[in-house]
Structure formats: structure tokens, C-alpha cells
PDB file of N, CA and C in Angstrom:
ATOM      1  N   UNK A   1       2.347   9.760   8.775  1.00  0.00           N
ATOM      2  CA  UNK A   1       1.451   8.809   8.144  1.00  0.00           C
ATOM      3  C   UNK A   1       1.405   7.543   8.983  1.00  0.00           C
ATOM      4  N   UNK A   2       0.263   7.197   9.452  1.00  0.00           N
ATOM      5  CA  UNK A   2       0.185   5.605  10.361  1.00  0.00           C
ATOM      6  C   UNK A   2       0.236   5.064   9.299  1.00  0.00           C
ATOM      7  N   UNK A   3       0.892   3.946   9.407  1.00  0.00           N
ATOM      8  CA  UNK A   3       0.787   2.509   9.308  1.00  0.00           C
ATOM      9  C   UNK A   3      -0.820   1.675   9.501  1.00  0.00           C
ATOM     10  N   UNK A   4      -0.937   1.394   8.085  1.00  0.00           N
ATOM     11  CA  UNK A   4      -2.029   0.658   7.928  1.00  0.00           C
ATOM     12  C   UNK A   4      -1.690  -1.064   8.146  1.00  0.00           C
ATOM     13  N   UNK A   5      -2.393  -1.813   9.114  1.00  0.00           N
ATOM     14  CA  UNK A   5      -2.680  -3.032   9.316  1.00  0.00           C
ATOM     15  C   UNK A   5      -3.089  -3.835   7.902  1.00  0.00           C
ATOM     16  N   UNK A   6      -2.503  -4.978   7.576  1.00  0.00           N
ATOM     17  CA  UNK A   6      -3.028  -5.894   6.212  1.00  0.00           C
ATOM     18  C   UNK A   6      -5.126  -6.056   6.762  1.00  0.00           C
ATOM     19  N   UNK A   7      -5.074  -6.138   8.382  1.00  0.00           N
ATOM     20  CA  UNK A   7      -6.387  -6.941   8.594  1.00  0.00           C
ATOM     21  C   UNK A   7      -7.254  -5.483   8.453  1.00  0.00           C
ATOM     22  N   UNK A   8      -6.628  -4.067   8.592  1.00  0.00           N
ATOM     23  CA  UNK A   8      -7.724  -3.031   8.472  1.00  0.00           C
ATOM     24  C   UNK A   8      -8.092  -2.971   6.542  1.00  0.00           C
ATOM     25  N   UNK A   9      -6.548  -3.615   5.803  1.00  0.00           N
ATOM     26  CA  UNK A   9      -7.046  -3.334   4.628  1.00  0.00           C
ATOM     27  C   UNK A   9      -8.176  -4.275   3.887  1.00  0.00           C
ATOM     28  N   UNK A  10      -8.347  -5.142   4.310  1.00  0.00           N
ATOM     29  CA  UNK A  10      -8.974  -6.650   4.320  1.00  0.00           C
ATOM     30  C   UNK A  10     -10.467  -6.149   4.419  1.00  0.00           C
ATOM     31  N   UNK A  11     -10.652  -5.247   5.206  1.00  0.00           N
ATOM     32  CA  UNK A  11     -11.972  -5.084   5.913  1.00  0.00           C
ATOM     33  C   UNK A  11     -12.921  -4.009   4.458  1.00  0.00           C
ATOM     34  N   UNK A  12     -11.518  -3.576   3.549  1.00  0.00           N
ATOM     35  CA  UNK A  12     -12.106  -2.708   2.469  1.00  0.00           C
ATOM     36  C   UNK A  12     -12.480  -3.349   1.351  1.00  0.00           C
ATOM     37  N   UNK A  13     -13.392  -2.724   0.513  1.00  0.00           N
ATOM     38  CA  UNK A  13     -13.643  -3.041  -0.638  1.00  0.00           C
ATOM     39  C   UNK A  13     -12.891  -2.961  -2.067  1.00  0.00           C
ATOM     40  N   UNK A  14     -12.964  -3.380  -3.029  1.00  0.00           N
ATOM     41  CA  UNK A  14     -11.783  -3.892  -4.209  1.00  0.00           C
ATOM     42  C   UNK A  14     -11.821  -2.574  -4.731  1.00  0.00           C
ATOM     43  N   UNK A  15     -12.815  -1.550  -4.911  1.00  0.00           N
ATOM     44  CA  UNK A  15     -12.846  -0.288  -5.325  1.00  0.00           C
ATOM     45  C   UNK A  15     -11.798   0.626  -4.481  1.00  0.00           C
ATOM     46  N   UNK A  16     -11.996   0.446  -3.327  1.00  0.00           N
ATOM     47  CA  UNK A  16     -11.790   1.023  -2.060  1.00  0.00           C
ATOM     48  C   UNK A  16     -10.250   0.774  -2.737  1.00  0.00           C
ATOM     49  N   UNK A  17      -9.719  -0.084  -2.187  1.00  0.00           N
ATOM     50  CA  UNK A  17      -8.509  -0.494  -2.473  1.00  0.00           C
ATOM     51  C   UNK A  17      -7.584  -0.102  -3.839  1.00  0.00           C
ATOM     52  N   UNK A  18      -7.936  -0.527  -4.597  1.00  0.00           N
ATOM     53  CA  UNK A  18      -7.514   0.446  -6.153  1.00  0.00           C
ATOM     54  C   UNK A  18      -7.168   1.733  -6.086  1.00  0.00           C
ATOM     55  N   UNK A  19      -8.244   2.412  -5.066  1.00  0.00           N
ATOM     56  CA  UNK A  19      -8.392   3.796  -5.428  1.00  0.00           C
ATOM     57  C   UNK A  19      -7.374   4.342  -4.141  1.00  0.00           C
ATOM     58  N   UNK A  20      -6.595   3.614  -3.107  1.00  0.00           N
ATOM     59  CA  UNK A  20      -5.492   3.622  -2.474  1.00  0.00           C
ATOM     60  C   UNK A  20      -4.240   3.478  -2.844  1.00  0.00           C
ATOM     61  N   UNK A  21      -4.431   2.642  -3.904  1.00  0.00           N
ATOM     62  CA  UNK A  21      -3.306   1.694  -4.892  1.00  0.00           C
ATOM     63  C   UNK A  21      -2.963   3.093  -5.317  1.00  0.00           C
ATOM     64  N   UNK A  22      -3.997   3.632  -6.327  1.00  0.00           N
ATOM     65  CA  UNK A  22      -3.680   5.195  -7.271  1.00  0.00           C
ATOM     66  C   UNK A  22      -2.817   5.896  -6.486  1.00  0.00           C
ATOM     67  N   UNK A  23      -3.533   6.368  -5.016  1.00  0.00           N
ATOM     68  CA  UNK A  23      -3.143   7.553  -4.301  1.00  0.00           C
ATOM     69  C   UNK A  23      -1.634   7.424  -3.464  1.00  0.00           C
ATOM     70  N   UNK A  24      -1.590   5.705  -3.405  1.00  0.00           N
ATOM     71  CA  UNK A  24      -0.058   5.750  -2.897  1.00  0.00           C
ATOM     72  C   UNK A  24       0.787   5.967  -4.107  1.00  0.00           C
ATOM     73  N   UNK A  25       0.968   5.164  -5.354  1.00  0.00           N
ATOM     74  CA  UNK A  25       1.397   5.571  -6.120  1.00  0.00           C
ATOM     75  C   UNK A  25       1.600   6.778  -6.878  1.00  0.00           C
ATOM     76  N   UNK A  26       1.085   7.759  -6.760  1.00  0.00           N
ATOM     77  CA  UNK A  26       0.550   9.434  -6.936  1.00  0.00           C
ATOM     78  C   UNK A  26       2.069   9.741  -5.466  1.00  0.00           C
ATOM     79  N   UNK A  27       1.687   9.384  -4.262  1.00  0.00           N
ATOM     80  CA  UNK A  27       2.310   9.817  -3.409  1.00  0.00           C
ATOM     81  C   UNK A  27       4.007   9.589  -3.684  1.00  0.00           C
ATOM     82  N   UNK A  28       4.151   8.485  -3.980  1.00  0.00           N
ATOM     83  CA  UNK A  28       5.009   8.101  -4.726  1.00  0.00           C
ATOM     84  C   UNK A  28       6.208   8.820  -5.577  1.00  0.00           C
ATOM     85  N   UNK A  29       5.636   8.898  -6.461  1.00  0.00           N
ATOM     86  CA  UNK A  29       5.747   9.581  -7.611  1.00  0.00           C
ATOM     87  C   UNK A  29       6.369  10.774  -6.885  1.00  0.00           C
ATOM     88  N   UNK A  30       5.384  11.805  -6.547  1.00  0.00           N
ATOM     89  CA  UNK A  30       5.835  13.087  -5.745  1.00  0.00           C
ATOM     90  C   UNK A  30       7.002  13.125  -4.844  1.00  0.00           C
ATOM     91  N   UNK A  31       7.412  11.916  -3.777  1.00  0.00           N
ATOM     92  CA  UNK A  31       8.189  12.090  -2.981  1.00  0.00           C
ATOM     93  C   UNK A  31       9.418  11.736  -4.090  1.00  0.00           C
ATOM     94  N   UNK A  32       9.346  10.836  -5.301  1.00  0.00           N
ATOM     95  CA  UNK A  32      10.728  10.774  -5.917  1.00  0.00           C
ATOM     96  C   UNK A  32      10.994  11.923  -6.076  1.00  0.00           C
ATOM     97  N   UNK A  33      10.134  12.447  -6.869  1.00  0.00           N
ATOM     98  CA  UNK A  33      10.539  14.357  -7.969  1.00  0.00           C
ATOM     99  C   UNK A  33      11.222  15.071  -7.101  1.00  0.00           C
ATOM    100  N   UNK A  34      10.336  15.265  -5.507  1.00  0.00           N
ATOM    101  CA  UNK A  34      11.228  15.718  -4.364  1.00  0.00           C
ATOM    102  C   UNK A  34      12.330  15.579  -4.014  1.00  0.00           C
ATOM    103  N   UNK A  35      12.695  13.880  -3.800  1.00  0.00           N
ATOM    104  CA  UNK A  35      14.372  13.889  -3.717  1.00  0.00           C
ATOM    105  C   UNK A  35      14.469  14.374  -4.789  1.00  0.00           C
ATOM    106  N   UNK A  36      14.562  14.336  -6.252  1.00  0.00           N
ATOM    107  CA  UNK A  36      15.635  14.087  -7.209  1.00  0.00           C
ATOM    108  C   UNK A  36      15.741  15.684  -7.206  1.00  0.00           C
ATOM    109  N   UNK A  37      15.332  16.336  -6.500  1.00  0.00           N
ATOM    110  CA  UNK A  37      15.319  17.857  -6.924  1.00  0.00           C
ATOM    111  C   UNK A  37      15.862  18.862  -5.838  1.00  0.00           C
ATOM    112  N   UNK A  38      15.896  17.525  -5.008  1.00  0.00           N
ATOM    113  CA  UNK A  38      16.679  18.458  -3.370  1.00  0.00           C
ATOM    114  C   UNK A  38      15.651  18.644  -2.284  1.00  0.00           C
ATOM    115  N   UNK A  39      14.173  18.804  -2.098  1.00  0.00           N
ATOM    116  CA  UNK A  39      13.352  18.838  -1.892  1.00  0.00           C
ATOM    117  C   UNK A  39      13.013  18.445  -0.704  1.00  0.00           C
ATOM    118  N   UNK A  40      13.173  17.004  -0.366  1.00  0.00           N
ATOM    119  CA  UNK A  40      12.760  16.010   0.214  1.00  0.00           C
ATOM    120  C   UNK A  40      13.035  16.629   1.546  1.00  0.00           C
ATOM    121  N   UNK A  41      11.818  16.282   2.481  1.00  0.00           N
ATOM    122  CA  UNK A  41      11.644  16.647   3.947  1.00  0.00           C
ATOM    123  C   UNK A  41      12.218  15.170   4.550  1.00  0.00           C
ATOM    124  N   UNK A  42      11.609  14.117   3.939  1.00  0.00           N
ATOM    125  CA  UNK A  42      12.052  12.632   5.253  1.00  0.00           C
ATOM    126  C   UNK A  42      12.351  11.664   3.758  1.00  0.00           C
ATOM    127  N   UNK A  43      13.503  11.145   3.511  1.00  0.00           N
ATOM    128  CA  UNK A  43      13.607  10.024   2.484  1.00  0.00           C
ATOM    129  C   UNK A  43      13.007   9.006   2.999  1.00  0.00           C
ATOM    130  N   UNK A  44      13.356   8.924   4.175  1.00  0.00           N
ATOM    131  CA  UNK A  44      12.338   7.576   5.214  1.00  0.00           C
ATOM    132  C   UNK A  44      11.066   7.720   4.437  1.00  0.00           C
ATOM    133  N   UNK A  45      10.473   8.690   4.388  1.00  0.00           N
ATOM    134  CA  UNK A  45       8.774   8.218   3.801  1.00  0.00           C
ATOM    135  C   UNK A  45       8.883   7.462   2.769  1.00  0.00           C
ATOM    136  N   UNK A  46       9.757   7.354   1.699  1.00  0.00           N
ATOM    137  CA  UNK A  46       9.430   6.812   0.347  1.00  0.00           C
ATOM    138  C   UNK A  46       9.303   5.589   0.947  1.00  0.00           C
ATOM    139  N   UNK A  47      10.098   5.205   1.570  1.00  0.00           N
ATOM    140  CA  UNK A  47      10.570   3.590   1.986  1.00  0.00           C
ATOM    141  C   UNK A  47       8.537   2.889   2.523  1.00  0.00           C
ATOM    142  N   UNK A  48       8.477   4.080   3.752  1.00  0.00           N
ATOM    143  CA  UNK A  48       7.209   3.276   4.289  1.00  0.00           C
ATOM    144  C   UNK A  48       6.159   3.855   3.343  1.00  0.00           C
ATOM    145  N   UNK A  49       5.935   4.422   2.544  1.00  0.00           N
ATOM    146  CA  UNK A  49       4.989   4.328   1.484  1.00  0.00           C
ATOM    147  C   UNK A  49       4.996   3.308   0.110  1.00  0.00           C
ATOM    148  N   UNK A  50       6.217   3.295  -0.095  1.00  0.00           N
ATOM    149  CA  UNK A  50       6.216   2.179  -0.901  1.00  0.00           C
ATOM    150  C   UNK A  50       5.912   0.442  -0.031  1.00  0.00           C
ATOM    151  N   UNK A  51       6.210   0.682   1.492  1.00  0.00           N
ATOM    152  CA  UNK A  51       5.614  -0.518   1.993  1.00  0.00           C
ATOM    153  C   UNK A  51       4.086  -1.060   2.417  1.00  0.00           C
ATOM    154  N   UNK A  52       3.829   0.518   2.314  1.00  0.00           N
ATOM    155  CA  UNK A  52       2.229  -0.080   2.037  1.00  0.00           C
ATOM    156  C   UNK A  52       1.627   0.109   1.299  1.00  0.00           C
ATOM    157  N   UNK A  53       2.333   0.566  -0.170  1.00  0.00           N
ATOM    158  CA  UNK A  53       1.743  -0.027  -1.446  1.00  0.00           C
ATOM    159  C   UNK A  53       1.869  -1.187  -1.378  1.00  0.00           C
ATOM    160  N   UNK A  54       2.756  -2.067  -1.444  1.00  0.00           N
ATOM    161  CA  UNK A  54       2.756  -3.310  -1.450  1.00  0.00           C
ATOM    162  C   UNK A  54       1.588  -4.451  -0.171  1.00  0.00           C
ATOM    163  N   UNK A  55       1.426  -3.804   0.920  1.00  0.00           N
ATOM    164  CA  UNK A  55       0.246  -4.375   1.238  1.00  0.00           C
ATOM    165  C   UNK A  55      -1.210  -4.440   0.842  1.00  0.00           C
ATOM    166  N   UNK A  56      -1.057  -3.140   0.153  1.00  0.00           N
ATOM    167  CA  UNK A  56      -2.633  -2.723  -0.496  1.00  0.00           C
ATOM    168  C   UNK A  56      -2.619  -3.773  -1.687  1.00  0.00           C
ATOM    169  N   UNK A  57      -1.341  -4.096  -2.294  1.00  0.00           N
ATOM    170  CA  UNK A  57      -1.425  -5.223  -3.563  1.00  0.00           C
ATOM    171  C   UNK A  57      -1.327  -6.331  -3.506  1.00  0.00           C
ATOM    172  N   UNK A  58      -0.948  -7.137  -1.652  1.00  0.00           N
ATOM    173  CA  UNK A  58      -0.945  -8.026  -1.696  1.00  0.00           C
ATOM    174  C   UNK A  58      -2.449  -8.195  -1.183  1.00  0.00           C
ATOM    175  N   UNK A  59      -3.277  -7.291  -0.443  1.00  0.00           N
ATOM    176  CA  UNK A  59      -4.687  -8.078  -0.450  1.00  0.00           C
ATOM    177  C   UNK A  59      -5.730  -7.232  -1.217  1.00  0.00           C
ATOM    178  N   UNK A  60      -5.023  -6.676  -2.776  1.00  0.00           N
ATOM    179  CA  UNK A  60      -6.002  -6.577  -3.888  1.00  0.00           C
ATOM    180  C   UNK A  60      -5.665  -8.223  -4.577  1.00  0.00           C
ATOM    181  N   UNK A  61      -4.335  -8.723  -4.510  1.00  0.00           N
ATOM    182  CA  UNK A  61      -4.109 -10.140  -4.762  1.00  0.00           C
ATOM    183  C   UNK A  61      -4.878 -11.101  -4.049  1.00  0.00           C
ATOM    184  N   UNK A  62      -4.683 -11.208  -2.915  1.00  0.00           N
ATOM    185  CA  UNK A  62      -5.800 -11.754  -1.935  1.00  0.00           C
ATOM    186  C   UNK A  62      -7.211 -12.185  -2.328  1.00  0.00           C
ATOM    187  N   UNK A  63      -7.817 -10.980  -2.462  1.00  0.00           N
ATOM    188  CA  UNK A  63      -9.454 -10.722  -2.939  1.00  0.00           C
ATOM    189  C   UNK A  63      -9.580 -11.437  -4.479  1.00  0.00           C
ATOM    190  N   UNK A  64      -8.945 -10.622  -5.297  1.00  0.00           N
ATOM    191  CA  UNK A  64      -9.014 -11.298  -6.824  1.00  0.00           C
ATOM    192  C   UNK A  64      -8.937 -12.498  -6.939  1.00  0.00           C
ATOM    193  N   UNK A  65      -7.475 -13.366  -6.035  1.00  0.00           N
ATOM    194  CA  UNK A  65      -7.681 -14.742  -6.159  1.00  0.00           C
ATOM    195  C   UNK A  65      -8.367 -15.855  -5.244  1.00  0.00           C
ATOM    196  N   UNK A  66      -9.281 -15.158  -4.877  1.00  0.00           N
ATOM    197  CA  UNK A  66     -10.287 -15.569  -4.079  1.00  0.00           C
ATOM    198  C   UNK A  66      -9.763 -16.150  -2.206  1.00  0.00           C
ATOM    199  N   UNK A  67      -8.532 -15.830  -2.447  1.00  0.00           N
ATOM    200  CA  UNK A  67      -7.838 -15.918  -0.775  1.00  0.00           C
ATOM    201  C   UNK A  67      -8.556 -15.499   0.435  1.00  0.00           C
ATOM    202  N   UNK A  68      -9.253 -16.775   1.339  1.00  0.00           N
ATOM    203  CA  UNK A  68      -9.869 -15.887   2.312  1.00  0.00           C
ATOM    204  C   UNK A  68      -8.712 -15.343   3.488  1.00  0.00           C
ATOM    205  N   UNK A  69      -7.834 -15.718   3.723  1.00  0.00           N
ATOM    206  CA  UNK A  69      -7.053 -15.127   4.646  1.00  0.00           C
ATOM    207  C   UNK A  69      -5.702 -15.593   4.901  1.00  0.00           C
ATOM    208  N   UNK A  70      -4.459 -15.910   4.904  1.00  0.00           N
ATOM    209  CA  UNK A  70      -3.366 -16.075   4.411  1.00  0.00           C
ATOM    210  C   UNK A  70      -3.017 -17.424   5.435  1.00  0.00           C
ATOM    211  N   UNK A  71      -3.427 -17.244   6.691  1.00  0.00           N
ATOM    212  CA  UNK A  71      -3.584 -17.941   7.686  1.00  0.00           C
ATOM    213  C   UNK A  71      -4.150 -19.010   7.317  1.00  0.00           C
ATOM    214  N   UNK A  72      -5.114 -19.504   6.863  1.00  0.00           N
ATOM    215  CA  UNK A  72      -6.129 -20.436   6.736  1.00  0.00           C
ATOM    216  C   UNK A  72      -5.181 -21.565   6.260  1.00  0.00           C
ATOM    217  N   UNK A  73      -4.297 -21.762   5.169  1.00  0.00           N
ATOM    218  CA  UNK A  73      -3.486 -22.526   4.917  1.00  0.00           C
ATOM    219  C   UNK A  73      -2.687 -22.830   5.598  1.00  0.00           C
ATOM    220  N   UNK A  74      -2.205 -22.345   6.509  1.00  0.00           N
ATOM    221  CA  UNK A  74      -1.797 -22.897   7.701  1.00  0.00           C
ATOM    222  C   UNK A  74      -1.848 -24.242   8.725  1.00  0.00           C
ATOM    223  N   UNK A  75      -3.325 -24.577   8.657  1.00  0.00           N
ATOM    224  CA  UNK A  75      -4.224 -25.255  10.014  1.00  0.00           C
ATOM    225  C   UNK A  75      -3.210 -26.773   9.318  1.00  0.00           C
TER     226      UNK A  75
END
């Protein structure tokens, strides 16, 4: 699984995004049941899937609170 960029997720739409939100969380889900059952091919994945759930939610946060880019507060 690549590694998604915050600036490629930026470039998507709030639908778009949600409906990533679902599918990592779905992915999620599956790789726990896997460990807890013996299953599991790479425990490493949970780790980097749960890290880019959390990017997909920090710029569905982003968008909702009208954040144009994290940088900008910066200058």
C-alpha cells in the first residue's frame, strides 16, 4: 500500500474523502480480526493504515473548518 501525501489528499473532494475514511476503517477492522485470530500476514500494516486514517481526518478537519492550508499560519 503507498503512502498517500496530506497535499494529494487536499486535492480531493469531502465526499471523496469520507468515502476513504469508510474504506480505511473497513480495512481496519479486518486487519484487527486477522491478528486476533492468528491470521495476520504484516502487523506493520495496521500501524500504516491507521496512519493514514488519521491524515484523511486531519484534512476532512481541514476542509470542514474552513483551513486553507496548515502552512498559511505560519507567514
Amino acid at each position: 500500500m503507498p503512502q498517500v501525501k496530506a497535499t494529494q489528499l487536499r486535492e480531493k473532494t469531502l465526499d471523496e474523502l469520507k468515502t476513504q475514511e469508510q474504506t480505511l476503517r473497513e480495512q481496519i477492522f479486518k486487519l484487527r480480526f486477522q491478528k486476533a485470530t492468528g491470521q495476520a500476514e504484516s502487523p506493520q500494516k495496521i500501524r500504516l493504515v491507521r496512519r493514514e486514517l488519521a491524515r484523511v481526518l486531519t484534512v476532512i478537519h481541514e476542509k470542514t473548518a474552513g483551513v486553507s492550508s496548515p502552512a498559511a499560519g505560519r507567514e
